[in-house]
C-alpha atoms as a PDB file:
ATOM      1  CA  UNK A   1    -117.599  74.404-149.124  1.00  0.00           C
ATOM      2  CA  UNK A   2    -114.006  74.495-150.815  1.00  0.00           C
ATOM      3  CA  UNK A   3    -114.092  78.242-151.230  1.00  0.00           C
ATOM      4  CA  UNK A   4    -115.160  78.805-147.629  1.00  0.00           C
ATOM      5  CA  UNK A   5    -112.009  76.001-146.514  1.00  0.00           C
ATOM      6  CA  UNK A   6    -109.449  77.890-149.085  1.00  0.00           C
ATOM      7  CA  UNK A   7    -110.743  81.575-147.346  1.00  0.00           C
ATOM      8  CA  UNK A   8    -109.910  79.878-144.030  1.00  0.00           C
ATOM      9  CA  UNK A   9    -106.760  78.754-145.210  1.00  0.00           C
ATOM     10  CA  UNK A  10    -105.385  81.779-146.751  1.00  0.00           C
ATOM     11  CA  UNK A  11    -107.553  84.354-145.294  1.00  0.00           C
ATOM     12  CA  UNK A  12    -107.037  87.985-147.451  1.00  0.00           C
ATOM     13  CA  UNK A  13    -104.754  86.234-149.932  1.00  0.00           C
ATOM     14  CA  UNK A  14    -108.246  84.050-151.285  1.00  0.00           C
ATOM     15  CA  UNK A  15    -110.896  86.698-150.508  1.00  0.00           C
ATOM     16  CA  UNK A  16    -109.396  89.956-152.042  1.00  0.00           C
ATOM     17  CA  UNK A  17    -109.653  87.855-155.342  1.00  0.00           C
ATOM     18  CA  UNK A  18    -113.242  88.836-155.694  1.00  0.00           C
ATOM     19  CA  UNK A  19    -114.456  92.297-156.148  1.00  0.00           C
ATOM     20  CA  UNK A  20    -118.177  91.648-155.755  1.00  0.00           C
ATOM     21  CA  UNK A  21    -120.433  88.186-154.964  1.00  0.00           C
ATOM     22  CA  UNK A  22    -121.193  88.061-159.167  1.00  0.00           C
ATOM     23  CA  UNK A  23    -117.646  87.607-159.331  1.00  0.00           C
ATOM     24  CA  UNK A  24    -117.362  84.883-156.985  1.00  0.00           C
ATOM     25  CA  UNK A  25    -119.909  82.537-158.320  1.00  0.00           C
ATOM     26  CA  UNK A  26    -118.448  82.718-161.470  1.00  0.00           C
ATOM     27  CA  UNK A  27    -115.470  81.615-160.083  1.00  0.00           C
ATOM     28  CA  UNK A  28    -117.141  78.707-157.990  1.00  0.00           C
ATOM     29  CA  UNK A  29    -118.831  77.763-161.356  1.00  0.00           C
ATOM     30  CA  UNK A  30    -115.309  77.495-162.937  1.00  0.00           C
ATOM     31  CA  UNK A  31    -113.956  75.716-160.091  1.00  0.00           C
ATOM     32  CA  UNK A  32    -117.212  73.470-160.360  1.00  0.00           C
ATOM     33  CA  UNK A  33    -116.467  72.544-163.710  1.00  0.00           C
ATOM     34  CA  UNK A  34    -112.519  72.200-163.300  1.00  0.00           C
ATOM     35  CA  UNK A  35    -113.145  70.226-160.141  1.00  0.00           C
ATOM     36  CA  UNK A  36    -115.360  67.811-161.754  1.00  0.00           C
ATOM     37  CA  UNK A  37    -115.017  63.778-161.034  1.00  0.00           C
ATOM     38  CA  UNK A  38    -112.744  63.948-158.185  1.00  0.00           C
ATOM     39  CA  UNK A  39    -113.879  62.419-155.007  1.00  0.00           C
ATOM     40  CA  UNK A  40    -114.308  63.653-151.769  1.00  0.00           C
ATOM     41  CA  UNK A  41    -111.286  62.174-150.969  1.00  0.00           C
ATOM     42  CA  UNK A  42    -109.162  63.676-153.209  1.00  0.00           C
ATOM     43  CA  UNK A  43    -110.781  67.354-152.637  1.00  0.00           C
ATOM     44  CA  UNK A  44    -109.858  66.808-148.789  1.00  0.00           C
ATOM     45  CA  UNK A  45    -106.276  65.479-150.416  1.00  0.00           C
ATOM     46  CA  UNK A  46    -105.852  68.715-151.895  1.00  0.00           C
ATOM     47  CA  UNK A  47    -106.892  71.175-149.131  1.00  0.00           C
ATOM     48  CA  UNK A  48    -104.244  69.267-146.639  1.00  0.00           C
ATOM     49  CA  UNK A  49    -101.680  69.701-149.444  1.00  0.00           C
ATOM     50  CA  UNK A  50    -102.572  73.681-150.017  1.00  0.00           C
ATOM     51  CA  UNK A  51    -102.183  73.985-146.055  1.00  0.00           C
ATOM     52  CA  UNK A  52     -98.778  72.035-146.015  1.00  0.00           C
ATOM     53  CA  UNK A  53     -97.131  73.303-149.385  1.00  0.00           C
ATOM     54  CA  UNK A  54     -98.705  75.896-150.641  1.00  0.00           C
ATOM     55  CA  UNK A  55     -98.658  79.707-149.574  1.00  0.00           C
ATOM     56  CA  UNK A  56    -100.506  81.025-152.189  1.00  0.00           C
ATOM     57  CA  UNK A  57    -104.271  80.268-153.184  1.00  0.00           C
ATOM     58  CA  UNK A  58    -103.660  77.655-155.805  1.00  0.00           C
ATOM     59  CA  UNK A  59    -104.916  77.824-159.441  1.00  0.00           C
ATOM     60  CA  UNK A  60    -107.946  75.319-160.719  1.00  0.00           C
ATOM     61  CA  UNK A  61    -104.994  73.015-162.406  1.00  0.00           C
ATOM     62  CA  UNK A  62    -102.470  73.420-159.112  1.00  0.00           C
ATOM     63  CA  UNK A  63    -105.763  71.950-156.773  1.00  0.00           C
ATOM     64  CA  UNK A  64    -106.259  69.159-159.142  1.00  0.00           C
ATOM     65  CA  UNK A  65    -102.872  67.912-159.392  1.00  0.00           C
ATOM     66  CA  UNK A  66    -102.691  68.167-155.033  1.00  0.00           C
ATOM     67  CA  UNK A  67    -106.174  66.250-155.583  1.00  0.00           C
ATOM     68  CA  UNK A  68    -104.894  63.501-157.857  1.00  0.00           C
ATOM     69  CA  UNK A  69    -101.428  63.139-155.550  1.00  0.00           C
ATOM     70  CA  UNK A  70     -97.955  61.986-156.788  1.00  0.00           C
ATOM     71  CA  UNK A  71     -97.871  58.485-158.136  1.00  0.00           C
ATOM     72  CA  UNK A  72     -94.996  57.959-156.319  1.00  0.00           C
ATOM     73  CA  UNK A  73     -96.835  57.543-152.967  1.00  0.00           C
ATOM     74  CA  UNK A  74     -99.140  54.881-154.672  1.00  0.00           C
ATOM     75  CA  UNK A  75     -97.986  51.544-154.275  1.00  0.00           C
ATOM     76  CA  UNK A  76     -98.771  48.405-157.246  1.00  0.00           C
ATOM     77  CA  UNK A  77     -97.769  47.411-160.025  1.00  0.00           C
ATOM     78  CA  UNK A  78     -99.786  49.949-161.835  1.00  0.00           C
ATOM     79  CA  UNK A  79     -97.828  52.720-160.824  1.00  0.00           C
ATOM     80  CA  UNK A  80     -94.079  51.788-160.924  1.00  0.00           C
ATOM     81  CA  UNK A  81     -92.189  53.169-163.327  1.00  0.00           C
ATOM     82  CA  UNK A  82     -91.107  49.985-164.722  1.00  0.00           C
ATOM     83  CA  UNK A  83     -91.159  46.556-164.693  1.00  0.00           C
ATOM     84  CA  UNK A  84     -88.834  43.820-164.977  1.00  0.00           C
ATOM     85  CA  UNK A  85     -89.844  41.092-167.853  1.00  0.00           C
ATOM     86  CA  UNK A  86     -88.498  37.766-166.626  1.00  0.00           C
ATOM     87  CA  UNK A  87     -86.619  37.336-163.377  1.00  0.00           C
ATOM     88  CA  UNK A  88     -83.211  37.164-163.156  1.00  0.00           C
ATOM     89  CA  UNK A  89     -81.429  33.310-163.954  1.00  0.00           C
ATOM     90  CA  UNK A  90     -80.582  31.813-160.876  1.00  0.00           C
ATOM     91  CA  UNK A  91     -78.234  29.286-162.955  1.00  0.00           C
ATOM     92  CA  UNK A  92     -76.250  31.518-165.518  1.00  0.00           C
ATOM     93  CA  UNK A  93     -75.637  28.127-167.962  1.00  0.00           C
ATOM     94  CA  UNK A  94     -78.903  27.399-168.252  1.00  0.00           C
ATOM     95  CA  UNK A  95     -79.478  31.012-169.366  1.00  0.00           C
ATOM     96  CA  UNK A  96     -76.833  30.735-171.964  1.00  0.00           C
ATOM     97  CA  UNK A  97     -78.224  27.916-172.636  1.00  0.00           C
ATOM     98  CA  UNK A  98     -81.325  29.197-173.481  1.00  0.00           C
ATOM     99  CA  UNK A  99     -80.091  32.459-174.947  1.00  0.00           C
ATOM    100  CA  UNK A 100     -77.900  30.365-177.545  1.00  0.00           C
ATOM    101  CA  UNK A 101     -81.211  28.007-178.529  1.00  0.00           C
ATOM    102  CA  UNK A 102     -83.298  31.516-179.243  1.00  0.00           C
ATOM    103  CA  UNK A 103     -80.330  33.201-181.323  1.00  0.00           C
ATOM    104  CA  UNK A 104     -80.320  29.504-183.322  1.00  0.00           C
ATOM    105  CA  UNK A 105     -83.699  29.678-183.877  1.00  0.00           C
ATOM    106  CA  UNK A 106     -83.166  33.450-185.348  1.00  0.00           C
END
């Protein structure tokens, strides 16, 4: 089903890449094993992104990372880039405060 959505999608450009049918079933057996434990979701992920960004047929590795997405659209705790430790003091002597007791204690 992918290789008949990525022939739709780039027409020539995806077909001419296979000289006989022995040829393409290899490929779809790579592609099977490259493609292996993403979801449905992601492989429908990754044929919106090789209509929207992509002009060529992408490579094995170029689908998975439109499958997987940019963390940077994923929103959590798990996927910012950091995170702060303590909130900032509200009272700034009590924070001296404190930061004077730990030094002490060093």
């Amino acid at each position: 089903m992918i290789f008949a959505k990525l022939n739709k999608i780039y027409l020539s450009r995806w077909s001419d890449q296979f000289s006989t049918t022995a040829e393409q079933n290899s490929y779809m057996e790579e592609w099977g094993i490259g493609l292996a434990g993403l979801s449905g979701d992601q492989i429908a992920l990754a044929l919106e992104k090789c209509r929207a960004e992509s002009d060529w047929p992408p490579s094995i590795a170029k689908f998975r990372k439109f499958a997987l997405g940019d963390s940077r659209h994923h929103v959590g705790d798990a996927y910012r880039i950091y995170q702060k430790a303590l909130p900032k003091p509200r009272n700034k002597a009590v924070a001296k405060s404190a930061i004077a007791g730990l030094r002490a204690a060093l």
